[in-house]
N, C-alpha and C. Protein backbone atom coordinates (compact mmCIF):
# COMPACT_ATOMS: atom_id res chain seq x y z
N UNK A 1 55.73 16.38 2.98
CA UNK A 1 54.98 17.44 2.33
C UNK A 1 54.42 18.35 3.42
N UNK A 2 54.70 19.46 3.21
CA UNK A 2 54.34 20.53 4.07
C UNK A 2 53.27 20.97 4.14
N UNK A 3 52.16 21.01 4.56
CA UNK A 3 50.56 22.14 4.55
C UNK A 3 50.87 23.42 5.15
N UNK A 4 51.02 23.65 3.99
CA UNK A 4 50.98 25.44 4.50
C UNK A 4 49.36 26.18 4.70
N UNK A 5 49.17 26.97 5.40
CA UNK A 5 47.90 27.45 5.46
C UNK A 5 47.32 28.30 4.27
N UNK A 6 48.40 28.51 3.54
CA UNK A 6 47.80 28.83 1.92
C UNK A 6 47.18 27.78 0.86
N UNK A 7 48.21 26.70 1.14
CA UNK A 7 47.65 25.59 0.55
C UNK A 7 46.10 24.99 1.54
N UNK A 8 45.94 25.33 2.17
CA UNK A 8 44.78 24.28 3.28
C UNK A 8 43.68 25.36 2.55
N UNK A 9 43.86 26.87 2.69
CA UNK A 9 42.68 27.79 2.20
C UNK A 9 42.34 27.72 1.33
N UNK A 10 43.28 27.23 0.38
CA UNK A 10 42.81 27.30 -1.25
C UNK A 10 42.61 25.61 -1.44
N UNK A 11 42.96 24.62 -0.99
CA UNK A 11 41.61 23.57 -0.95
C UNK A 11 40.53 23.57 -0.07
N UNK A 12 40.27 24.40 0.94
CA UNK A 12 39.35 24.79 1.31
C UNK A 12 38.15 25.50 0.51
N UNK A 13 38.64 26.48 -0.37
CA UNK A 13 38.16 27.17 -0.93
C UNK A 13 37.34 26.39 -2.41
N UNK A 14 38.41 25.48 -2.71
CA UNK A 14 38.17 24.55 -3.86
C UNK A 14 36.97 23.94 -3.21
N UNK A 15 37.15 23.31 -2.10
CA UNK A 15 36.13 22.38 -1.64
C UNK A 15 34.52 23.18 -1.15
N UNK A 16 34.95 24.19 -0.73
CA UNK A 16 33.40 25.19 -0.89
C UNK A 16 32.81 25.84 -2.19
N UNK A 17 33.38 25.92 -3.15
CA UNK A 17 33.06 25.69 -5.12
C UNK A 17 32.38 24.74 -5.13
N UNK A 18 32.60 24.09 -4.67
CA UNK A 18 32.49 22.44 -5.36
C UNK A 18 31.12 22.21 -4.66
N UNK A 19 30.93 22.35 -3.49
CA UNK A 19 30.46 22.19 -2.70
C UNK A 19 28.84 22.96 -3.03
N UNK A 20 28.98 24.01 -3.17
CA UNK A 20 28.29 25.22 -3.76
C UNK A 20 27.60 24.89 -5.05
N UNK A 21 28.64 24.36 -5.94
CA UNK A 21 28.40 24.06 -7.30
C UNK A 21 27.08 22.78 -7.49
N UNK A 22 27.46 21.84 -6.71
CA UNK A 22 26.63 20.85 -6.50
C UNK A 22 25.03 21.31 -5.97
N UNK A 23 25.29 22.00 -4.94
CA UNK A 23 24.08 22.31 -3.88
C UNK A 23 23.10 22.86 -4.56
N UNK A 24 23.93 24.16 -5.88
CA UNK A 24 22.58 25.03 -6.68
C UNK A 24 22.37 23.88 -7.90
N UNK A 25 22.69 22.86 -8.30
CA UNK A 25 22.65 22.04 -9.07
C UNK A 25 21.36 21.30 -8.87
N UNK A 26 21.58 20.89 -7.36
CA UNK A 26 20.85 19.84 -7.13
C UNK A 26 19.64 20.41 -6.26
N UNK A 27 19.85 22.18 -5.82
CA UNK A 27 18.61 22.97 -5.78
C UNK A 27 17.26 23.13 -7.38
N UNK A 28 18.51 23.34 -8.46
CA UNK A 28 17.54 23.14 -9.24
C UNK A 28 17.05 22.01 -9.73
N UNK A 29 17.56 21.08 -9.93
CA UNK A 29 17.09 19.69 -10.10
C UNK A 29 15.74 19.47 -9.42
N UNK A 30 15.71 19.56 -8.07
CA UNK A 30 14.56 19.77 -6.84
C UNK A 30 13.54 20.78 -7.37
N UNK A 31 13.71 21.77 -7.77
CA UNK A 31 13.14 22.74 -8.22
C UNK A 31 12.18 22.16 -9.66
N UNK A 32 12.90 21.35 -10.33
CA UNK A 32 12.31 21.16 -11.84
C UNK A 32 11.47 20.05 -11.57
N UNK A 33 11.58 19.20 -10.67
CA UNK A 33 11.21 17.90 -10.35
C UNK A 33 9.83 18.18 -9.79
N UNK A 34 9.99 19.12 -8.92
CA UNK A 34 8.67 19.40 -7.78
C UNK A 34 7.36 19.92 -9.04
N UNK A 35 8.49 20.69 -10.23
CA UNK A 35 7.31 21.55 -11.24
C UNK A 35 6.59 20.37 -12.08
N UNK A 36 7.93 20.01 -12.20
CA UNK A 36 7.07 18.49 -13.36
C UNK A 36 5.99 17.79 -12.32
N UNK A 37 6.52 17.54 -11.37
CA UNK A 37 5.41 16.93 -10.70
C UNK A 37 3.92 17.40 -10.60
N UNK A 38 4.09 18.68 -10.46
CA UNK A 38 2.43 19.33 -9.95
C UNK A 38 2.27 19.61 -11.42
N UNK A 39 2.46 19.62 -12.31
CA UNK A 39 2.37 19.79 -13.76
C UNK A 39 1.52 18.22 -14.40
N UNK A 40 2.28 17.18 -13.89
CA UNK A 40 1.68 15.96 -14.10
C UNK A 40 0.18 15.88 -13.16
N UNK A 41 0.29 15.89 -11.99
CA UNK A 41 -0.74 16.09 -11.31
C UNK A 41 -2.03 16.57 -12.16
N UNK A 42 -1.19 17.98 -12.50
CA UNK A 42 -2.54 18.30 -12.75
C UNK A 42 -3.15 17.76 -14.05
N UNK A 43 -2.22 17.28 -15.25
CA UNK A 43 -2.77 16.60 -16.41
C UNK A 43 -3.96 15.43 -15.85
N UNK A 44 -3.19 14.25 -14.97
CA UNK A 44 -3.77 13.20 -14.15
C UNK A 44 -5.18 13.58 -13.60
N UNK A 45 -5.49 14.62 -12.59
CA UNK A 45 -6.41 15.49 -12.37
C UNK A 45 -7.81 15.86 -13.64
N UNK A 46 -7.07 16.49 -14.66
CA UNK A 46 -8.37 16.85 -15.35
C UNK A 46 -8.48 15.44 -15.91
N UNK A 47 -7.48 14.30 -16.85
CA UNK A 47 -7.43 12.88 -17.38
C UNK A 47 -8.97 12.24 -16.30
N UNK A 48 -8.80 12.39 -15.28
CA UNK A 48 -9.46 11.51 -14.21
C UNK A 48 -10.55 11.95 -14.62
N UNK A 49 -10.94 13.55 -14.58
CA UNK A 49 -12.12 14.03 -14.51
C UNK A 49 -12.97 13.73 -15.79
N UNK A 50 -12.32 13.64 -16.76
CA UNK A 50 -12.70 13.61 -17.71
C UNK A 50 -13.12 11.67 -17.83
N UNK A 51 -12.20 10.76 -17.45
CA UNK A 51 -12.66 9.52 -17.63
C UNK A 51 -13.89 9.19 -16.72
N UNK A 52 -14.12 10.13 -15.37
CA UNK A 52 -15.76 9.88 -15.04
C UNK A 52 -16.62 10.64 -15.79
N UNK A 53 -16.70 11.67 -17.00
CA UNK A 53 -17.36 12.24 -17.51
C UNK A 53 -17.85 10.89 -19.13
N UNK A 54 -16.87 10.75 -19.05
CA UNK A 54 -16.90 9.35 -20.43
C UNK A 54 -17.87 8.22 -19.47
N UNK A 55 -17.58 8.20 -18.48
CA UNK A 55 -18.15 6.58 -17.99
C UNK A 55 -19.54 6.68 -17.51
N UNK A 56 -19.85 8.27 -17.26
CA UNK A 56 -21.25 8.54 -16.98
C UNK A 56 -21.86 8.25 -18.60
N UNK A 57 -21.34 9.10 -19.61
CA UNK A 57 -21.72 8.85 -20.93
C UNK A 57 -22.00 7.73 -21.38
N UNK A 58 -21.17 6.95 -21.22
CA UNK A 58 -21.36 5.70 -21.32
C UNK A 58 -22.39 4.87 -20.74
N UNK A 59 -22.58 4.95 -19.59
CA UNK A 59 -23.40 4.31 -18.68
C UNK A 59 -25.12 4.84 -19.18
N UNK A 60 -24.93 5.83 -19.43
CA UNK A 60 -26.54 6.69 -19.96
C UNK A 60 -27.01 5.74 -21.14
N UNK A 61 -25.73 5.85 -21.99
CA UNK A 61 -25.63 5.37 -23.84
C UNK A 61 -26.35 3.79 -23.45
N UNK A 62 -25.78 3.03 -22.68
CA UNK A 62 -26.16 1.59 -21.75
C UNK A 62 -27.25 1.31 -21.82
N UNK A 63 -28.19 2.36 -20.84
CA UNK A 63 -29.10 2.50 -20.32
C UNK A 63 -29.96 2.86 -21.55
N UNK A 64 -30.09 3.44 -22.51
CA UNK A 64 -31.01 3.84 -23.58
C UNK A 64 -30.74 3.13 -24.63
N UNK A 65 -29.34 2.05 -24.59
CA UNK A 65 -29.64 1.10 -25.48
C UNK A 65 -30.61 -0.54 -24.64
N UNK A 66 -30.16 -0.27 -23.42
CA UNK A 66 -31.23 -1.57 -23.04
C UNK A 66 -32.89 -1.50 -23.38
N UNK A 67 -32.52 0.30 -22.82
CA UNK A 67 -34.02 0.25 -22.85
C UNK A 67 -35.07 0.59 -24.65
N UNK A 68 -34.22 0.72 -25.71
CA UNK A 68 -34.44 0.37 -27.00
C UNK A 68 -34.54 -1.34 -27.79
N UNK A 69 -33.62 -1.47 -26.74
CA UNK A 69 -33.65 -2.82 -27.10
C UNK A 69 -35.16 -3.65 -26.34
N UNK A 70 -35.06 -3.00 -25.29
CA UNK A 70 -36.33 -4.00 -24.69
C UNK A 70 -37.62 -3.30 -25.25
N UNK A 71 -37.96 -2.15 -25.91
CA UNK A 71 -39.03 -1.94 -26.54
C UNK A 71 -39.09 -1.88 -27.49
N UNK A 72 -37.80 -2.89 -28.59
CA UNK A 72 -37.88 -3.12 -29.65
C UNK A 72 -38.67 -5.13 -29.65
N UNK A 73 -37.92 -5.33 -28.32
CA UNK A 73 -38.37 -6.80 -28.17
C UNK A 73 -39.85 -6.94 -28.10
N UNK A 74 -40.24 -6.11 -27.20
CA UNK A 74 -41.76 -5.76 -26.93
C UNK A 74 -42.37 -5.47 -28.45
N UNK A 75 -42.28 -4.64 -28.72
CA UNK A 75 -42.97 -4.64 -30.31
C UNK A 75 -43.20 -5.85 -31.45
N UNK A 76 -42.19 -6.43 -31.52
CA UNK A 76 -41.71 -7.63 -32.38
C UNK A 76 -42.39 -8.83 -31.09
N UNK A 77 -42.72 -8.88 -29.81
CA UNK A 77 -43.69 -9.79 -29.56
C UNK A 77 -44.66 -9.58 -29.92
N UNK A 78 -45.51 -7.94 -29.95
CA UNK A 78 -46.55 -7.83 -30.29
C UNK A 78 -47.03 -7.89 -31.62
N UNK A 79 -46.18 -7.69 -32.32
CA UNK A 79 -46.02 -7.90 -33.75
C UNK A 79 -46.26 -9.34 -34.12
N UNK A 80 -45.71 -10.49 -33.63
CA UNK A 80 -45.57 -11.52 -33.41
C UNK A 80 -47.18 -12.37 -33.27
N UNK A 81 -47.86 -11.72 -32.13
CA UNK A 81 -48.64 -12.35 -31.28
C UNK A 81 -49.99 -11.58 -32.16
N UNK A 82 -49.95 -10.27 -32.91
CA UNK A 82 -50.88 -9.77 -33.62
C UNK A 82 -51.07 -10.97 -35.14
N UNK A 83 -49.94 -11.00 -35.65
CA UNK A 83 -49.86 -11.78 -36.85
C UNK A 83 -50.62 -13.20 -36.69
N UNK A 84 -50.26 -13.92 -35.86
CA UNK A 84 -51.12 -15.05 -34.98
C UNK A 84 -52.40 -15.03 -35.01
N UNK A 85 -53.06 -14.24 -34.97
CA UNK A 85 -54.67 -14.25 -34.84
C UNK A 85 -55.26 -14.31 -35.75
């Protein structure tokens, strides 16, 4: 089989298509990947911000139920200790 330099250019040519074809393929692939990414980020980002905004809430809600609870206890001793006499 002979290689003629027509035949070598035009699989040459095939092989830089191909070649090409892949590269903007897998440019955009790279491209969509990097967007999704900083796209997730940023969901993750405000998600975060928002679960220390809940846990402060929470922690307050904590704090004003202990402290209902302990001046409900207090009352109901005094309540307790009044009835007694």
């Amino acid at each position: 089989m002979d290689l003629t330099p027509e035949i070598l250019y035009t699989v040459g040519a095939a092989l830089a298509g191909a070649i090409s074809i892949l590269w903007r393929q897998t440019s955009r692939s790279t491209h969509l990947t990097h967007s999704m990414l900083k796209d997730s980020n940023e969901r993750l980002n405000h998600a975060t911000k928002d679960l220390v905004k809940l846990n402060r809430t929470v922690g307050a809600l904590e704090g004003r139920q202990a402290g209902i609870e302990s001046l409900a206890k207090s009352v109901l001793e005094v309540v307790r200790d009044e009835s007694r006499r």
